[in-house]
Protein backbone atom coordinates (compact mmCIF):
# COMPACT_ATOMS: atom_id res chain seq x y z
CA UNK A 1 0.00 0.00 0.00
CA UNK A 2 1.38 3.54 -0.46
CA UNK A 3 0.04 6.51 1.88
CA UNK A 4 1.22 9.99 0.04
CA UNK A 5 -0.19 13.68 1.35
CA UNK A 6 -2.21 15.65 -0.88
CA UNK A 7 -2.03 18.96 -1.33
CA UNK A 8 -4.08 20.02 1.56
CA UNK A 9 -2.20 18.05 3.74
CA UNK A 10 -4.45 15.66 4.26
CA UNK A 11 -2.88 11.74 4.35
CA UNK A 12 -4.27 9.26 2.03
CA UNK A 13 -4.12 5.52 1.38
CA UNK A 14 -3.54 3.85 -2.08
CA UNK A 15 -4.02 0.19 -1.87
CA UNK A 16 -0.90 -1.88 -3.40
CA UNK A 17 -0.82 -4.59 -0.73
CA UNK A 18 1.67 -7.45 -2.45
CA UNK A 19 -0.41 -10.33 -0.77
CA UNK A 20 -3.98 -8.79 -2.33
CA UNK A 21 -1.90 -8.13 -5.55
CA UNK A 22 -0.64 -11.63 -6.20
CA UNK A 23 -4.29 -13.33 -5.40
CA UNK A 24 -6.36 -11.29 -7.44
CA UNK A 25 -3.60 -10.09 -9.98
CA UNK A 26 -3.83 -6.21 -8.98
CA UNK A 27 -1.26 -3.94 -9.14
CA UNK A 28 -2.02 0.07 -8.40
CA UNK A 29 0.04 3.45 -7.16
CA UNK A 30 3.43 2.57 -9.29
CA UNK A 31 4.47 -1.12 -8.39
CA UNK A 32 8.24 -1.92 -7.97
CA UNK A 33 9.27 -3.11 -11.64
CA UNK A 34 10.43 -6.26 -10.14
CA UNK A 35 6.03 -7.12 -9.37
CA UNK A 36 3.80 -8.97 -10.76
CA UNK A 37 2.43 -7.43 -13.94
CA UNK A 38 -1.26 -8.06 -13.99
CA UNK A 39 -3.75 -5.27 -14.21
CA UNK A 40 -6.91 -7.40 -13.11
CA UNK A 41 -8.75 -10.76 -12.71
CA UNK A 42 -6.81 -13.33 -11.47
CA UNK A 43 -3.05 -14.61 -11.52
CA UNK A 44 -2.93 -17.58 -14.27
CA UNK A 45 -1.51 -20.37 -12.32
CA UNK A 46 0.94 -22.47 -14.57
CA UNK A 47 1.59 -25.69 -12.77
CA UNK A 48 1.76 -25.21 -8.90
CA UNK A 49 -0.32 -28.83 -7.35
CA UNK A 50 -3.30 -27.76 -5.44
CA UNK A 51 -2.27 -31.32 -3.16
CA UNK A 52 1.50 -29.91 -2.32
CA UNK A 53 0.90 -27.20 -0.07
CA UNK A 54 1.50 -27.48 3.43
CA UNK A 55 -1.34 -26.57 5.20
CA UNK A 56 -1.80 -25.75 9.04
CA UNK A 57 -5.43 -25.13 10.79
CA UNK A 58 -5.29 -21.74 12.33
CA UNK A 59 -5.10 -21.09 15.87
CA UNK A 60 -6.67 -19.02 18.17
CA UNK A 61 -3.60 -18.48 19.98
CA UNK A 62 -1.21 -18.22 16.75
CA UNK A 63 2.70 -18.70 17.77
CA UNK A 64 5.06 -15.64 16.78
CA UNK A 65 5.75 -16.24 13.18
CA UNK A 66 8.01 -13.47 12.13
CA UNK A 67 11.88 -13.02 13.59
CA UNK A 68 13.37 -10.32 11.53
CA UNK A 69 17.21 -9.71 10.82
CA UNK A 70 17.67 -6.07 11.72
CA UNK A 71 20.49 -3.84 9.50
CA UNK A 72 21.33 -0.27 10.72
CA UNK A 73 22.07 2.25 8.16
CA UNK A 74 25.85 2.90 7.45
CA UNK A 75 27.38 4.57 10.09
CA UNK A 76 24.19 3.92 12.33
CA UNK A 77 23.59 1.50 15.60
CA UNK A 78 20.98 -0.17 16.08
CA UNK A 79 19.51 2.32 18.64
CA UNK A 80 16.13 2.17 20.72
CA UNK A 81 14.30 3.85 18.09
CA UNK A 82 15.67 1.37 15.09
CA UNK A 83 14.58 -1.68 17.36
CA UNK A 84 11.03 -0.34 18.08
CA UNK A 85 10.44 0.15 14.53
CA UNK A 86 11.46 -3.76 14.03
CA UNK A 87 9.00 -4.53 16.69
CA UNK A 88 6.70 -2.58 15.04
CA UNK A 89 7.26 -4.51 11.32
CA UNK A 90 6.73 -7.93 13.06
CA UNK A 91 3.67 -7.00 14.46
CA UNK A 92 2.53 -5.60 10.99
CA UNK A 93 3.85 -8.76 9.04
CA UNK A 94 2.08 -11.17 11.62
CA UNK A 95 -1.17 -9.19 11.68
CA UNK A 96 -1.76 -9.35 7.31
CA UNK A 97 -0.63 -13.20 7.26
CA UNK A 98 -3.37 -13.50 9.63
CA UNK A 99 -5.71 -11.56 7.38
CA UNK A 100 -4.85 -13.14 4.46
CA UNK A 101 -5.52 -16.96 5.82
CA UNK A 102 -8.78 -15.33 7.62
CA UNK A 103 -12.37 -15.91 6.15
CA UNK A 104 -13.07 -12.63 6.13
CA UNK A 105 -12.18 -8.71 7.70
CA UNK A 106 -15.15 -7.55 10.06
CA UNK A 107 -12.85 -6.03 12.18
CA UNK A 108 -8.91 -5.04 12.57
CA UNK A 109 -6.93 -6.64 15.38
CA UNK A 110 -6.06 -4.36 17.96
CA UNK A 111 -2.62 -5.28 17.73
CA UNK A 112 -2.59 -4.09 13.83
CA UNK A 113 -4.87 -0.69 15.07
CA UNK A 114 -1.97 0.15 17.77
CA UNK A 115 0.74 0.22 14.32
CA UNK A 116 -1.78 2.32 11.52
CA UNK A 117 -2.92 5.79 11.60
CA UNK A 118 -6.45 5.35 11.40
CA UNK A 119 -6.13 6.07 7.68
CA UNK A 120 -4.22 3.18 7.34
CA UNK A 121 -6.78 0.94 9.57
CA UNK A 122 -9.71 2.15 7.42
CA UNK A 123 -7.89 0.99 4.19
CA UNK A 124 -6.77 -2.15 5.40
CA UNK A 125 -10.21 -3.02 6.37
CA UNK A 126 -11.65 -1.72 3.17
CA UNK A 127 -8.79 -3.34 0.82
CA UNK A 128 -9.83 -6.91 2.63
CA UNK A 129 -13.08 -7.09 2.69
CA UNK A 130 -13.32 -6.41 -0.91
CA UNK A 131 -10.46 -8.68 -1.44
CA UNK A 132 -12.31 -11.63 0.36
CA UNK A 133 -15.62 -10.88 -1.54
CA UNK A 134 -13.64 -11.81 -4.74
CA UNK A 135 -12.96 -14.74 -3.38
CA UNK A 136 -9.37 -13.60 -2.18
CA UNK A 137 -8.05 -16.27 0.33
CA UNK A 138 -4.56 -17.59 1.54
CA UNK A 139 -3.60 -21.77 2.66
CA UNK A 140 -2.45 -21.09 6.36
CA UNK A 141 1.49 -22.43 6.50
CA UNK A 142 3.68 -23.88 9.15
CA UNK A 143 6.02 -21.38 8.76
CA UNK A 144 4.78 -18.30 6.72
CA UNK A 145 7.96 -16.40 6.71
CA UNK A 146 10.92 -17.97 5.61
CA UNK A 147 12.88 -15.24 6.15
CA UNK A 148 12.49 -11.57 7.19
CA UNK A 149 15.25 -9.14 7.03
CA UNK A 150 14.67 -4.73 7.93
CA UNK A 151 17.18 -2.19 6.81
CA UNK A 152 16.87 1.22 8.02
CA UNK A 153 17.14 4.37 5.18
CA UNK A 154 16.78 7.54 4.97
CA UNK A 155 13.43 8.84 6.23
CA UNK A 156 11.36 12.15 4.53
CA UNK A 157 10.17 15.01 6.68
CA UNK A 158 7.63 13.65 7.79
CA UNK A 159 8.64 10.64 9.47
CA UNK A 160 10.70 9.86 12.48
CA UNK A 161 12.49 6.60 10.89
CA UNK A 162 11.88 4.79 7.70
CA UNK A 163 12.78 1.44 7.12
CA UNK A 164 12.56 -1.36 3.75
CA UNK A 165 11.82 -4.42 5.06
CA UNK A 166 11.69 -8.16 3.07
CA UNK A 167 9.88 -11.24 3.81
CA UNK A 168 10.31 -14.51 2.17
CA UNK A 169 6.63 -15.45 1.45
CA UNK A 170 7.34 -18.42 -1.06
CA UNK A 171 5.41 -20.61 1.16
CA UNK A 172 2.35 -19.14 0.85
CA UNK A 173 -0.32 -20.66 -1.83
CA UNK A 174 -2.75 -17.83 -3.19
CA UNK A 175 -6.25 -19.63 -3.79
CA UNK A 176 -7.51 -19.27 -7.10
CA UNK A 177 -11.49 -18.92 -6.01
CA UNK A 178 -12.18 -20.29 -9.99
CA UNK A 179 -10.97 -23.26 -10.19
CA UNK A 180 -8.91 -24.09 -7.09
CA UNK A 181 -5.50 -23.96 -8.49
CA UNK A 182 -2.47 -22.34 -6.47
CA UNK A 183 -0.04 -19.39 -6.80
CA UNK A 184 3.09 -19.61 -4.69
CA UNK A 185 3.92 -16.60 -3.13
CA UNK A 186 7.80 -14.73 -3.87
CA UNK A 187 9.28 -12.24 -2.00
CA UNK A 188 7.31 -9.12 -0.44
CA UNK A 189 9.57 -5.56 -0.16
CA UNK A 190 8.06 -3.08 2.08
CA UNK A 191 8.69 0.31 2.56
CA UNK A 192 7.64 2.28 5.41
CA UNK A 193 8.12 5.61 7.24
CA UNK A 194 7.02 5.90 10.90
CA UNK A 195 6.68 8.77 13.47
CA UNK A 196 5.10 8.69 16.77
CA UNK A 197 1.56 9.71 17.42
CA UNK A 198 0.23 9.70 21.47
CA UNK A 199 2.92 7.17 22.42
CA UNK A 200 3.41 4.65 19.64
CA UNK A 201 5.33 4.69 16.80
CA UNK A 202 2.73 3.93 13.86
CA UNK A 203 3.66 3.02 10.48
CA UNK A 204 2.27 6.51 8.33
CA UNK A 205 3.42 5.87 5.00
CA UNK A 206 3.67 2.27 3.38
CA UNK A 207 4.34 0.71 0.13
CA UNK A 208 4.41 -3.22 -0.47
CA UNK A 209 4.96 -5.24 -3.93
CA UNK A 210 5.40 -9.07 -4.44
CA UNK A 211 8.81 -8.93 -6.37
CA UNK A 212 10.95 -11.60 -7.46
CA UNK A 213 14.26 -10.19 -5.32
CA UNK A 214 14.46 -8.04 -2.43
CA UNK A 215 16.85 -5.63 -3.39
CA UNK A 216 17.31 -2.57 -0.49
């Protein structure tokens, strides 16, 4: 998703989540030329076997699934403000794989509310409940990171820190709600600013793709 300001200063959400993108083939807002390339419908699946994806019932009381790989910026540490925004991209990453394997988005979790502006809460509710009306659905996984790495950059005006994070997501298996078939997932690159509002750090600006390589 990207969230720009107008020129009235208001904040705004475009929708370019990676995980709706790859289900229902949507791409919006300037993808990262490394993304999928579909403008609508639904990915063609090639030759991925409905029968060989791991599968794991959800859980009411979900483990942690995301341990991310922190990188400072040259000539940075990794100070208290660089390790809350980690926190703060595990909770984010663990909060959409639990939308995406959900039946449906009649609420935000809290724990996603306490990292989005409410902008950002609105359009995630908005972007999944349309998504799962299309049919839009994700096979839970054992392990639906592979691998998560955050490297901190340089952050715009408004922002306190800004950080690109990328999560191995080739585990995941995108339903296709036609015909059953399977997408595997790739890599997802996200790039978000944060800045405190009351006392949390909350992500304000965010763009996601599906690419094929995470390149920071």
């Amino acid at each position: 998703m990207v969230m720009r300001q107008d020129r009235a200063g208001r904040h705004y959400w475009c929708l370019m989540m990676a995980l709706v993108m790859v289900g229902l083939g949507t791409a919006a807002c300037g993808a990262d030329e490394d993304s999928t390339g579909a403008t609508g419908g639904i990915t063609p699946v090639a030759s991925v076997a409905p029968a060989q994806s791991p599968i794991l019932t959800p859980s009411a009381e979900a483990p942690k699934f995301v341990k991310v790989t922190a990188t400072p910026a040259p000539g940075t540490k990794q100070d208290a403000l660089f390790l809350e925004a980690k926190k703060v991209y595990e909770t984010y990453l663990e909060q959409i794989y639990k939308l995406e394997v959900g039946d449906g988005v009649n609420s935000v979790s809290a724990e996603l509310q306490g990292i989005l502006s409410e902008d950002g809460t609105e359009a995630i509710r908005k972007a999944y409940s349309e998504a799962k009306s299309r049919g839009h659905r994700v096979l839970p996984v054992k392990t639906p990171f592979s691998s998560v790495t955050v490297n901190r950059v340089s952050k715009g005006d408004d922002s306190e820190i800004a950080i690109i994070g990328c999560a191995d997501i080739s585990n995941w298996r995108f339903v296709n709600p036609k015909d059953g078939t399977l997408t595997p997932g790739r890599m997802r690159k996200d790039e978000l600013s944060m800045r405190r509002i009351g006392d949390s750090l909350k992500i304000v600006e965010a763009e996601s793709a599906e690419v094929a390589s995470c390149r920071v």
